[in-house]
N, C-alpha and C. Protein backbone atom coordinates (compact mmCIF):
# COMPACT_ATOMS: atom_id res chain seq x y z
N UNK A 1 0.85 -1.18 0.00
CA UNK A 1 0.00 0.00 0.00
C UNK A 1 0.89 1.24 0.00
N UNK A 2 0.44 1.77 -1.07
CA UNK A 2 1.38 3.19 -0.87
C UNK A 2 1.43 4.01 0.29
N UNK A 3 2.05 4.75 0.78
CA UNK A 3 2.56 5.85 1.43
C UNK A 3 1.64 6.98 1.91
N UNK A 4 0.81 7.25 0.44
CA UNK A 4 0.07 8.28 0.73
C UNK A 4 -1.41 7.66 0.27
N UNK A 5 -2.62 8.11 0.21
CA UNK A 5 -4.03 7.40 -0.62
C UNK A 5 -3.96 7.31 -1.77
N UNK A 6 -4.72 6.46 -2.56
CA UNK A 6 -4.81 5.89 -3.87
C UNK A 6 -6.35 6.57 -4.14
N UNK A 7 -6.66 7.56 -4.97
CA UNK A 7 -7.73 7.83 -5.01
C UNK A 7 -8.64 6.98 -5.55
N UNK A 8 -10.09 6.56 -5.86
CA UNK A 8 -10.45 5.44 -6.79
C UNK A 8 -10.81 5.98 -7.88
N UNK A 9 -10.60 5.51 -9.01
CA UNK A 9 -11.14 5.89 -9.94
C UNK A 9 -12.38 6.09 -10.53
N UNK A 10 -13.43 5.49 -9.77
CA UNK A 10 -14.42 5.67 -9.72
C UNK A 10 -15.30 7.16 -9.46
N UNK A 11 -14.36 7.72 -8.69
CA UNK A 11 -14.44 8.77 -8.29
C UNK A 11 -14.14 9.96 -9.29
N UNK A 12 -13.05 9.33 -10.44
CA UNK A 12 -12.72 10.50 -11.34
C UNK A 12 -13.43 11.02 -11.95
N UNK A 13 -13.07 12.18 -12.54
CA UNK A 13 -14.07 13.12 -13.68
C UNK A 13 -14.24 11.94 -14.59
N UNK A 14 -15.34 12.17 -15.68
CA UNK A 14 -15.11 11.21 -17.05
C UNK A 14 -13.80 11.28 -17.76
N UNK A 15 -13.63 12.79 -17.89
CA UNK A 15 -12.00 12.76 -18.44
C UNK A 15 -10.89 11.80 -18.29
N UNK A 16 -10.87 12.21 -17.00
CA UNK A 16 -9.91 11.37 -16.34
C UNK A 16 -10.34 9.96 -16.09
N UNK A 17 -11.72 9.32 -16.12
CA UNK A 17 -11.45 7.83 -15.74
C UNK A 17 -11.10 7.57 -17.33
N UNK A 18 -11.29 8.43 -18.48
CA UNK A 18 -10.60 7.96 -19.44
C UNK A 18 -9.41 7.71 -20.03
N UNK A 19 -8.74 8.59 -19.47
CA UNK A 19 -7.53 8.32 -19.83
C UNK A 19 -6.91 7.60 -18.82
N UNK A 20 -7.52 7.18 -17.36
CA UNK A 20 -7.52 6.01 -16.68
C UNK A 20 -7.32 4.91 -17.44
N UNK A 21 -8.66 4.72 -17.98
CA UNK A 21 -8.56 3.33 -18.78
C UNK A 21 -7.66 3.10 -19.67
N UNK A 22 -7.51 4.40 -20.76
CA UNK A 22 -6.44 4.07 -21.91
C UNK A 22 -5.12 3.60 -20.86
N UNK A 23 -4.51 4.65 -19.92
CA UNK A 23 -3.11 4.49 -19.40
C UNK A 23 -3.00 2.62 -18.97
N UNK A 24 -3.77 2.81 -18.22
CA UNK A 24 -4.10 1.26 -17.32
C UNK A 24 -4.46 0.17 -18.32
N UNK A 25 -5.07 0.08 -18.87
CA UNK A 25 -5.43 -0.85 -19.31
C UNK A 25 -7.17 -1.03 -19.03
N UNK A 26 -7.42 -0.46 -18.24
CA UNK A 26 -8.85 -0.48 -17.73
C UNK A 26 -8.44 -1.45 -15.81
N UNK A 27 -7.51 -0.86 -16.10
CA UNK A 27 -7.39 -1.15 -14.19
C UNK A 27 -6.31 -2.10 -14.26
N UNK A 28 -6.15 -2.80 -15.40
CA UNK A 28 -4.98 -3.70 -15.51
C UNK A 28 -3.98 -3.60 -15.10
N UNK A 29 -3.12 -2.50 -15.10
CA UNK A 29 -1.41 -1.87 -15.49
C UNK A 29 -1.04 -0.69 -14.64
N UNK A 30 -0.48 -0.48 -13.56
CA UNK A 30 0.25 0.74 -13.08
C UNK A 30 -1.44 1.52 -12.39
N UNK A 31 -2.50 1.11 -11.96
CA UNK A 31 -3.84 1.87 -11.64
C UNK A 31 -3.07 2.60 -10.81
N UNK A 32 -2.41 1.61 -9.44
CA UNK A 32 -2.43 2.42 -8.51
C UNK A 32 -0.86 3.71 -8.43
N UNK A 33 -0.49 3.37 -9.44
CA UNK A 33 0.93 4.49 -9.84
C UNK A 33 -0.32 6.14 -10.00
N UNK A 34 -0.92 5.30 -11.08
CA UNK A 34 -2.26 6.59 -11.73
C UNK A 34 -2.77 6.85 -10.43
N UNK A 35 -3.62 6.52 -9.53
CA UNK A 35 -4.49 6.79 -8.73
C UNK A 35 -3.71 8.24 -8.05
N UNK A 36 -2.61 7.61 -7.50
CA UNK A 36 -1.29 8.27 -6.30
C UNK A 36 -1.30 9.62 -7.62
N UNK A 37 -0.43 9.66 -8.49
CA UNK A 37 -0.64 10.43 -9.50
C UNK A 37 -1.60 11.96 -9.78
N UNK A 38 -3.02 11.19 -9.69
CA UNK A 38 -4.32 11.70 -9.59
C UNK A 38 -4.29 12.98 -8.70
N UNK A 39 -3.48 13.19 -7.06
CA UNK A 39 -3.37 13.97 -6.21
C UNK A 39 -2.81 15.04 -6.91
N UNK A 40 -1.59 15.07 -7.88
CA UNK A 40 -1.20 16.24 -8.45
C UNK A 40 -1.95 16.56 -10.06
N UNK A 41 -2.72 17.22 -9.94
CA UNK A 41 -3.64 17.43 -11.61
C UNK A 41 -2.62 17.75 -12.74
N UNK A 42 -1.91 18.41 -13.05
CA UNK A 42 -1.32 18.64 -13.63
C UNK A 42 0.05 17.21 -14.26
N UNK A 43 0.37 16.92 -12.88
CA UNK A 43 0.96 15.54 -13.80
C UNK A 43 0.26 14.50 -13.78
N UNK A 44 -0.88 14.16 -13.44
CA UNK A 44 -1.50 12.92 -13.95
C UNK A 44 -2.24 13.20 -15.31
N UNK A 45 -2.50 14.87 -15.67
CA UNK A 45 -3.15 15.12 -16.74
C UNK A 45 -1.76 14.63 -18.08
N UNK A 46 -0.81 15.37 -17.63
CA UNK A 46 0.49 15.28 -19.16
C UNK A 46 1.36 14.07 -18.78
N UNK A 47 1.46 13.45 -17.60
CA UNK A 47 2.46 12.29 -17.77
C UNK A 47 2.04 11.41 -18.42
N UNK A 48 0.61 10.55 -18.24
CA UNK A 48 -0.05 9.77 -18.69
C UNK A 48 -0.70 9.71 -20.05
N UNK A 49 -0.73 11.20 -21.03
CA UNK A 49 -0.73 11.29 -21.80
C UNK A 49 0.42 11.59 -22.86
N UNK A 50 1.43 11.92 -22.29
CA UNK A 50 3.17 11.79 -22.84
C UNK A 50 3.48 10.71 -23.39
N UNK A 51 2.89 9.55 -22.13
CA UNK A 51 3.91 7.80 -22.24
C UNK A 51 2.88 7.62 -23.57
N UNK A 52 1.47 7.82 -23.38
CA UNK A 52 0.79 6.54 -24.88
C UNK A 52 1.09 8.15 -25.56
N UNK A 53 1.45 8.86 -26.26
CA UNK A 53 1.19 9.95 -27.35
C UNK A 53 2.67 8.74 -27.90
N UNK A 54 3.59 8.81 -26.93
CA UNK A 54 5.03 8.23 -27.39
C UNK A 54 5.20 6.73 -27.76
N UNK A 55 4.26 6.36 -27.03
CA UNK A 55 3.94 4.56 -27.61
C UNK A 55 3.02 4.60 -28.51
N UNK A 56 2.05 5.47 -28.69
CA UNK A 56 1.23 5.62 -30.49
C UNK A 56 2.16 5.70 -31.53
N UNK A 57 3.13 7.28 -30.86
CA UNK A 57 4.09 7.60 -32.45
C UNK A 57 5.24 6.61 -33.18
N UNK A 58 5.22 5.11 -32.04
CA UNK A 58 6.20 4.11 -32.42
C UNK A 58 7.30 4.37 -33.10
N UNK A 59 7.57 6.09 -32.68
CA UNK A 59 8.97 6.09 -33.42
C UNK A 59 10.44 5.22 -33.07
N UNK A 60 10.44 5.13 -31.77
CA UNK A 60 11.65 3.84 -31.38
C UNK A 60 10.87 2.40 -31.03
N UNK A 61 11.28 1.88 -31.75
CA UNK A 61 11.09 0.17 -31.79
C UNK A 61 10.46 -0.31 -30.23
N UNK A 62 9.03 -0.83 -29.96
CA UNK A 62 9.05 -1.14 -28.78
C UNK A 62 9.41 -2.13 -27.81
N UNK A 63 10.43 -2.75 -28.76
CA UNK A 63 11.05 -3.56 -28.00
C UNK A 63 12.38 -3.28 -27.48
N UNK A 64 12.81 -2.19 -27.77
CA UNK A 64 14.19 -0.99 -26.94
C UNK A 64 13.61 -0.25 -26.03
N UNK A 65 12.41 0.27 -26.09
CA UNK A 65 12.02 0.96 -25.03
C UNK A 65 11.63 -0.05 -23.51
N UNK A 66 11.24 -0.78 -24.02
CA UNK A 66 11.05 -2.22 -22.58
C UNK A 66 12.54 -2.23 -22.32
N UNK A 67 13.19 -2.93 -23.32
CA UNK A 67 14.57 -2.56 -22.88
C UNK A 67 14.82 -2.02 -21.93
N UNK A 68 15.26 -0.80 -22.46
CA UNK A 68 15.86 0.40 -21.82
C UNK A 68 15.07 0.21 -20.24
N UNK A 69 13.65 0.20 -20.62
CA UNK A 69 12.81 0.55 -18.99
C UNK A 69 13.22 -0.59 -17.57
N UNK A 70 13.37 -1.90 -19.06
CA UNK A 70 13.71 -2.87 -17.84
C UNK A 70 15.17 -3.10 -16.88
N UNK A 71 16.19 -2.55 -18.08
CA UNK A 71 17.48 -2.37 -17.74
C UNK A 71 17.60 -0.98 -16.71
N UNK A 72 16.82 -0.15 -16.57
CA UNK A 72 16.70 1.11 -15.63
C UNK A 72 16.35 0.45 -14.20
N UNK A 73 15.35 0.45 -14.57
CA UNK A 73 14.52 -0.81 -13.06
C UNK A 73 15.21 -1.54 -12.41
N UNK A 74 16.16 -2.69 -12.99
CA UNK A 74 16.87 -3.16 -12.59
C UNK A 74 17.91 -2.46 -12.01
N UNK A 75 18.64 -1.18 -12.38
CA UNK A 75 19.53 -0.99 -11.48
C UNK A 75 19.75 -0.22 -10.44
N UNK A 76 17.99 0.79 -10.38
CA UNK A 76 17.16 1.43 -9.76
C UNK A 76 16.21 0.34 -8.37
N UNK A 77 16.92 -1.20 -8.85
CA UNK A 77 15.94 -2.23 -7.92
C UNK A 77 14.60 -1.49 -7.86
N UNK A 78 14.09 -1.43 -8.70
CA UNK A 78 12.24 -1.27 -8.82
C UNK A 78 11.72 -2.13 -9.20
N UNK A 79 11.21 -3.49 -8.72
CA UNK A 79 10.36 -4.50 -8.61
C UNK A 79 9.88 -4.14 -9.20
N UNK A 80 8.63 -3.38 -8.80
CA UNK A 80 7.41 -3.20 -9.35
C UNK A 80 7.19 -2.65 -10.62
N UNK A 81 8.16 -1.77 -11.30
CA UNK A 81 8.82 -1.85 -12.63
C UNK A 81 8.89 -3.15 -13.24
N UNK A 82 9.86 -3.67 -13.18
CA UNK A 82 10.84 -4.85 -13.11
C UNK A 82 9.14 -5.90 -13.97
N UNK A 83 8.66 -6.08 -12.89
CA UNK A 83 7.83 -6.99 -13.09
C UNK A 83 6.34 -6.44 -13.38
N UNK A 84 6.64 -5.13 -14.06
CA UNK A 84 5.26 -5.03 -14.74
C UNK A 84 5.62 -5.01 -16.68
N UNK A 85 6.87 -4.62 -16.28
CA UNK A 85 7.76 -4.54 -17.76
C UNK A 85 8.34 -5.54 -18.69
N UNK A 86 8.51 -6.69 -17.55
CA UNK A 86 9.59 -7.29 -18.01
C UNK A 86 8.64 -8.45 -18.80
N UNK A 87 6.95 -8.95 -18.80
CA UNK A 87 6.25 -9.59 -19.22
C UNK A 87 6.03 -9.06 -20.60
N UNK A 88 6.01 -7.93 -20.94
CA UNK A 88 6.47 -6.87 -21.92
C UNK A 88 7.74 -7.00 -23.00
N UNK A 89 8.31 -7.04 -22.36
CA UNK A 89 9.80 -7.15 -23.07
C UNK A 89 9.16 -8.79 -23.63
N UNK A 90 8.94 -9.85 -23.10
CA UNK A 90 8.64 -11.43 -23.29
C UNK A 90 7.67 -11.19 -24.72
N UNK A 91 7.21 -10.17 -24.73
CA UNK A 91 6.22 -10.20 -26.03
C UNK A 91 7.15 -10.09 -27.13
N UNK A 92 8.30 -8.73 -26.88
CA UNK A 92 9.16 -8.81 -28.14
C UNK A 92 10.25 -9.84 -28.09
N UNK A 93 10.30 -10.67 -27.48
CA UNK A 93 10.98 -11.61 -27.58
C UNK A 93 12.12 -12.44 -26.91
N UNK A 94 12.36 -11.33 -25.61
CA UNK A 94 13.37 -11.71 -24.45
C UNK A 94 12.23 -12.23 -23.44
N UNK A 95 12.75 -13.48 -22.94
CA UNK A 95 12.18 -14.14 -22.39
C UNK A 95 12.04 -13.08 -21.02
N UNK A 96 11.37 -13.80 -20.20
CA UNK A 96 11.53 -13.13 -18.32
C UNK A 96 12.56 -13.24 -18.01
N UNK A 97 13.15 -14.07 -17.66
CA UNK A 97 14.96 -14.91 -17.13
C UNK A 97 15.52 -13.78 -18.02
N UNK A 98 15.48 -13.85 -18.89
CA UNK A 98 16.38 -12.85 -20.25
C UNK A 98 16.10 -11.50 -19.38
N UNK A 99 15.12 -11.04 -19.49
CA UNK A 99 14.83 -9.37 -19.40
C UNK A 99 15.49 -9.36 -17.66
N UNK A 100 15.22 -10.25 -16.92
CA UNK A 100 16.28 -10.34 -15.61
C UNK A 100 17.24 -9.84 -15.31
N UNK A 101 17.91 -10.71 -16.26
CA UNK A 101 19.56 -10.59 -16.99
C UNK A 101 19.73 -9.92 -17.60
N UNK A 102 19.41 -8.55 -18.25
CA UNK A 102 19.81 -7.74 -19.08
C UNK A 102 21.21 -7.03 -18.40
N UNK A 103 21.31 -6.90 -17.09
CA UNK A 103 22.72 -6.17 -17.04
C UNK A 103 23.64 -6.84 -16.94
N UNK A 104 23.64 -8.41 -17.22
CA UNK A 104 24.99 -9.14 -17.98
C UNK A 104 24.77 -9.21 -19.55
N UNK A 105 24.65 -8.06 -20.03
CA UNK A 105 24.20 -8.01 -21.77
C UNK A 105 25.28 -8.44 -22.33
N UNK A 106 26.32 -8.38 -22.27
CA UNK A 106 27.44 -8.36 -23.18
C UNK A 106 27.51 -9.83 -23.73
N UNK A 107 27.20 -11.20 -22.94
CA UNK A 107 26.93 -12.50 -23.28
C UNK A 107 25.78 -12.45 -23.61
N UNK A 108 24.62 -11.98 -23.53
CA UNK A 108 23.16 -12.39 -23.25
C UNK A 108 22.56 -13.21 -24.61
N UNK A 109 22.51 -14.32 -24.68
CA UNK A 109 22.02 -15.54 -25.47
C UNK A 109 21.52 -14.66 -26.37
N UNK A 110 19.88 -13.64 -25.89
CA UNK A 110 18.62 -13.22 -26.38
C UNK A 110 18.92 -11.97 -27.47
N UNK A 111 19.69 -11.28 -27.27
CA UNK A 111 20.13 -10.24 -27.73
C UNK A 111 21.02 -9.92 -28.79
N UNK A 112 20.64 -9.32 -29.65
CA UNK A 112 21.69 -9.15 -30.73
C UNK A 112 22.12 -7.56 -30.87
N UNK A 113 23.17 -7.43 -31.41
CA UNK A 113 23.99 -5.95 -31.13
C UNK A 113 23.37 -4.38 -31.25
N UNK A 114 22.28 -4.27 -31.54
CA UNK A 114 21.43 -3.48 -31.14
C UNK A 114 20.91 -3.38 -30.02
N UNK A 115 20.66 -4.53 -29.65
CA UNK A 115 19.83 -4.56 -27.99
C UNK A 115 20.91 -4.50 -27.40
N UNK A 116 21.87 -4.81 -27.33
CA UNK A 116 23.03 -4.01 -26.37
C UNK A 116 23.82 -2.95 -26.44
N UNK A 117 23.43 -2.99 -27.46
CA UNK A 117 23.85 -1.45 -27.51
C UNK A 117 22.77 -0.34 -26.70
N UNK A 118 21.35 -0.45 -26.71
CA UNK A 118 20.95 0.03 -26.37
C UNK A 118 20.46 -0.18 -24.60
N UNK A 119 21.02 -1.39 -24.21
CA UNK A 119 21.14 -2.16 -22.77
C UNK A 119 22.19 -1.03 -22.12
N UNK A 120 23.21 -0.90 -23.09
CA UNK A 120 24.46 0.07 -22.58
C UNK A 120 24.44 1.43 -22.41
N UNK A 121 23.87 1.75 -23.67
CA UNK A 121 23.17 3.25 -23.15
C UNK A 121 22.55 3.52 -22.27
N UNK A 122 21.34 2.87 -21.57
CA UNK A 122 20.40 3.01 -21.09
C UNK A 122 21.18 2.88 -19.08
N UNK A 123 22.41 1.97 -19.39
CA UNK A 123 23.40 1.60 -18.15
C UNK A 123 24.22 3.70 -17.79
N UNK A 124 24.56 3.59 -19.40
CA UNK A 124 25.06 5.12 -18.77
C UNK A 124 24.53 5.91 -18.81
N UNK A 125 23.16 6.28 -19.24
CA UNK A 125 22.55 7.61 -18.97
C UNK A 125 21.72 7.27 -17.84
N UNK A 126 21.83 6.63 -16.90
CA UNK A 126 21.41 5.94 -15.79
C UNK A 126 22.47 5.94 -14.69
N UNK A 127 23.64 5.68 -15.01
CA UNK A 127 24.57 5.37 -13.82
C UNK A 127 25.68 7.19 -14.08
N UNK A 128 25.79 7.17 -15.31
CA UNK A 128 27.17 8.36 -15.20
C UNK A 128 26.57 9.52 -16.49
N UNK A 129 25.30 10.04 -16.50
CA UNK A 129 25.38 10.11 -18.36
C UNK A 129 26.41 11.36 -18.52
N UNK A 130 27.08 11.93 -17.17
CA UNK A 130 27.50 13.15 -17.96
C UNK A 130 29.54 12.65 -18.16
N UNK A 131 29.32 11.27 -18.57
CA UNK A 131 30.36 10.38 -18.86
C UNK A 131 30.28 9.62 -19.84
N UNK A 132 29.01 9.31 -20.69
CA UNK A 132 29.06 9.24 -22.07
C UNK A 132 29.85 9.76 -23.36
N UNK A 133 30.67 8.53 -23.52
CA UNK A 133 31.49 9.25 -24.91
C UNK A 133 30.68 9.73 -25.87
N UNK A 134 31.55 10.14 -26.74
CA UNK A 134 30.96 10.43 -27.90
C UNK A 134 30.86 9.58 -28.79
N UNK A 135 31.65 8.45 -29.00
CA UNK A 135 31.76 7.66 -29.26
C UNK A 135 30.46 6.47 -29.58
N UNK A 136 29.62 6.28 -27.96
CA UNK A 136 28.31 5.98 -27.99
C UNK A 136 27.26 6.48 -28.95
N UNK A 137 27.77 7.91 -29.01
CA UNK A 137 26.45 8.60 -29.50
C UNK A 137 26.55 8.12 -31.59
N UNK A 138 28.02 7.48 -31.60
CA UNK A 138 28.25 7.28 -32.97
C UNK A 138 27.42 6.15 -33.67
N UNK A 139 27.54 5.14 -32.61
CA UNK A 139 27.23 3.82 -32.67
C UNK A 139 25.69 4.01 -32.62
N UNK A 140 25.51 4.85 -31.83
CA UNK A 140 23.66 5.09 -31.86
C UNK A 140 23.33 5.59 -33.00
N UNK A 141 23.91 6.42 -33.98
CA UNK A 141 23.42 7.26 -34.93
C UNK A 141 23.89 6.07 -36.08
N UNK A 142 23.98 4.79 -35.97
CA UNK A 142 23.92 3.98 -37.23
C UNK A 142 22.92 3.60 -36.74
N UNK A 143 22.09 3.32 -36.25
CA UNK A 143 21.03 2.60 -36.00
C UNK A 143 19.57 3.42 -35.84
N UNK A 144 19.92 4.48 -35.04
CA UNK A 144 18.50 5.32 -34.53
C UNK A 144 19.07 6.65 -35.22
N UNK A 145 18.11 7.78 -35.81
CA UNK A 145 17.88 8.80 -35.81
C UNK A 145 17.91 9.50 -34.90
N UNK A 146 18.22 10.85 -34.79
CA UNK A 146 18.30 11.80 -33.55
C UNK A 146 16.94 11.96 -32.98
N UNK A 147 16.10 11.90 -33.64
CA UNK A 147 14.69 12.26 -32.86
C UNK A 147 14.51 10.78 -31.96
N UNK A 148 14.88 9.51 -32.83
CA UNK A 148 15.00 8.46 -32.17
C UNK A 148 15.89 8.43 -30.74
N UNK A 149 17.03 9.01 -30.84
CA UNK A 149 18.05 9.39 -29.49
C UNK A 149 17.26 10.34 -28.34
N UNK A 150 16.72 10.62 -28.90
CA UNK A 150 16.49 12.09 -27.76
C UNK A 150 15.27 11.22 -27.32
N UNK A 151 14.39 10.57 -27.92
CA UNK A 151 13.10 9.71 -27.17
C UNK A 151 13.47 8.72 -26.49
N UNK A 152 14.41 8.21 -26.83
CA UNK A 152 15.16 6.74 -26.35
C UNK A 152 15.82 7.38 -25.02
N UNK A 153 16.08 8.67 -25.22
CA UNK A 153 17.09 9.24 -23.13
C UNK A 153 16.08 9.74 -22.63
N UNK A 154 14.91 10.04 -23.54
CA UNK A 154 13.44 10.75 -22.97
C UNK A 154 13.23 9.79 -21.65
N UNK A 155 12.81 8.41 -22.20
CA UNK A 155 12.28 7.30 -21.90
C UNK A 155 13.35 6.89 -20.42
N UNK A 156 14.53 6.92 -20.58
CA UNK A 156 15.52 6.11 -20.33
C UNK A 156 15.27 6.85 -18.72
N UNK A 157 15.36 8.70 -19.51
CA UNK A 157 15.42 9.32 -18.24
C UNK A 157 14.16 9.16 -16.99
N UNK A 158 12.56 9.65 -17.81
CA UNK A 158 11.62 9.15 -17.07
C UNK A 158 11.70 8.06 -16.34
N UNK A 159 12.05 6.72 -16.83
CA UNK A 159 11.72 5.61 -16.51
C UNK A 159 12.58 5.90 -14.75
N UNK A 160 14.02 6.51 -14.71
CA UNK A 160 14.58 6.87 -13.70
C UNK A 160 13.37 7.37 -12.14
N UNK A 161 12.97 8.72 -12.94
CA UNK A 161 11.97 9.46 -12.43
C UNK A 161 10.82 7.93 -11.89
N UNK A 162 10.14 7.37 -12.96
CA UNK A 162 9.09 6.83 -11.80
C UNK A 162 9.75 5.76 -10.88
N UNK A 163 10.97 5.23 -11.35
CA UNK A 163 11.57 4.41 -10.01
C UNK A 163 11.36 5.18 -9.08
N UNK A 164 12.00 6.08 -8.96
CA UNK A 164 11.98 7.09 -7.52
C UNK A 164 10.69 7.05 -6.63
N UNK A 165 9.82 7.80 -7.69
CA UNK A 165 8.43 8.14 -7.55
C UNK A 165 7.80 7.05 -6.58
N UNK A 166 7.63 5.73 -7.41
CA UNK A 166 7.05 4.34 -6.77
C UNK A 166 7.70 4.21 -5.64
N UNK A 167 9.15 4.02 -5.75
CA UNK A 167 9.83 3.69 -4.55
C UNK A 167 9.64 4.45 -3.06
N UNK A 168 9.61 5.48 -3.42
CA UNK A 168 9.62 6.72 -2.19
C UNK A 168 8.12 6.75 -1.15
N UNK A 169 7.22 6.50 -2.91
CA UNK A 169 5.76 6.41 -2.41
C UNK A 169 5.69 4.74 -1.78
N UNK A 170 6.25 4.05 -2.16
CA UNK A 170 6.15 2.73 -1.89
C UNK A 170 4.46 1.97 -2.41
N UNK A 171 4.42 2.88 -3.79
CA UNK A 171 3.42 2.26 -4.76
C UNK A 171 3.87 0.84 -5.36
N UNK A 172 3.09 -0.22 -5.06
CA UNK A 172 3.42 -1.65 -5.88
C UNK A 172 4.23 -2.29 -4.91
N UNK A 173 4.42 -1.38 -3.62
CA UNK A 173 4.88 -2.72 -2.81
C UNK A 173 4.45 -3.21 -1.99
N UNK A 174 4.86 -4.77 -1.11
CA UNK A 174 4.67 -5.34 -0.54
C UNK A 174 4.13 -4.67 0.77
N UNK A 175 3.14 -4.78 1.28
CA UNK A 175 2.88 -3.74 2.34
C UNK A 175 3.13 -4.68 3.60
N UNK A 176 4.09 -5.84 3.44
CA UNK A 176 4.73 -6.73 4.69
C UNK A 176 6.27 -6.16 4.61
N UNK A 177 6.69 -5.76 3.69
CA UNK A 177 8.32 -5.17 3.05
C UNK A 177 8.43 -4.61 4.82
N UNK A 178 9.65 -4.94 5.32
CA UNK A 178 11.00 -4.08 6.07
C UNK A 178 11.63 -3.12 5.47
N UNK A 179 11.41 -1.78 6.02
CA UNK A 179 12.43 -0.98 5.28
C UNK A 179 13.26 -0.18 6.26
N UNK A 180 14.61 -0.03 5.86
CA UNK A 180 15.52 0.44 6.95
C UNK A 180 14.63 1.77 7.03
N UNK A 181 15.61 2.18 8.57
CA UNK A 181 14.68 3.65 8.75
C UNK A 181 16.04 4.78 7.81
């Protein structure tokens, strides 16, 4: 149970239980991220309509963006990420065990040199980005377009942001969890 109340959606304007449903799934996916959300109007109005405007325009492949989200999660330890994403990633084709393992990419059975390449990016604009060669950015520009780059650190970066978010709020977790003080 989160931290703070989960509003119900039931309760929302029509507006908003609509784009409830689109974000969620219809209660399926992240409700209670949305609900918590709901308290600030302004970002439950543009965050939730940012992520699907950017998963409609399918300009980066959606199987780099799971990527990227799941390789963030993981080193952000966000479970609840982790394992709302990583069933996701299994659609484009990395198994669960696989999407696990993404931060031993450099062997990874599942993956071919695109997906680690973009496993690696997603490691440094996550762990050091203002330590990114330039070099990276070379190897990215055979593969992705710049509008593609800048959505792909869009993503990489957000995905950062709602680790925090969940974590802090302690949305999606275990409400038996120990946590140091």
């Amino acid at each position: 149970m989160p931290r703070v109340s989960e509003p119900d959606p039931s309760n929302f304007s029509a507006g908003l239980r609509e784009l409830f449903d689109a974000f969620t799934g219809n209660g399926a996916h992240f409700a209670d991220q949305f609900s918590v959300l709901s308290h600030v109007g302004p970002a439950v109005e543009h965050l939730p309509r940012m992520l699907l405007a950017l998963k409609a325009r399918n300009a980066v492949p959606y199987r780099y963006i799971e990527m990227a989200i799941v390789v963030v999660s993981l080193l952000n330890d966000c479970e609840y990420c982790v394992s709302n994403h990583a069933p996701r990633l299994a659609i484009e084709g990395v198994s669960e065990a696989g999407a696990r393992s993404l931060l031993e990419y450099r062997d990874h059975p599942e993956l071919d040199a695109v997906d680690k390449l973009v496993v690696e990016y997603a490691i440094a604009v996550t762990n050091a980005p203002q330590r990114i060669r330039d070099q990276v950015f070379e190897r990215l520009r055979e593969h992705f377009n710049e509008a593609q780059i800048v959505e792909l650190t869009l993503r990489i970066a957000l995905c950062g942001f709602f680790n925090r978010f969940n974590q802090a709020l302690q949305i999606g977790e275990d409400p038996t969890a120990v946590h140091p003080a």
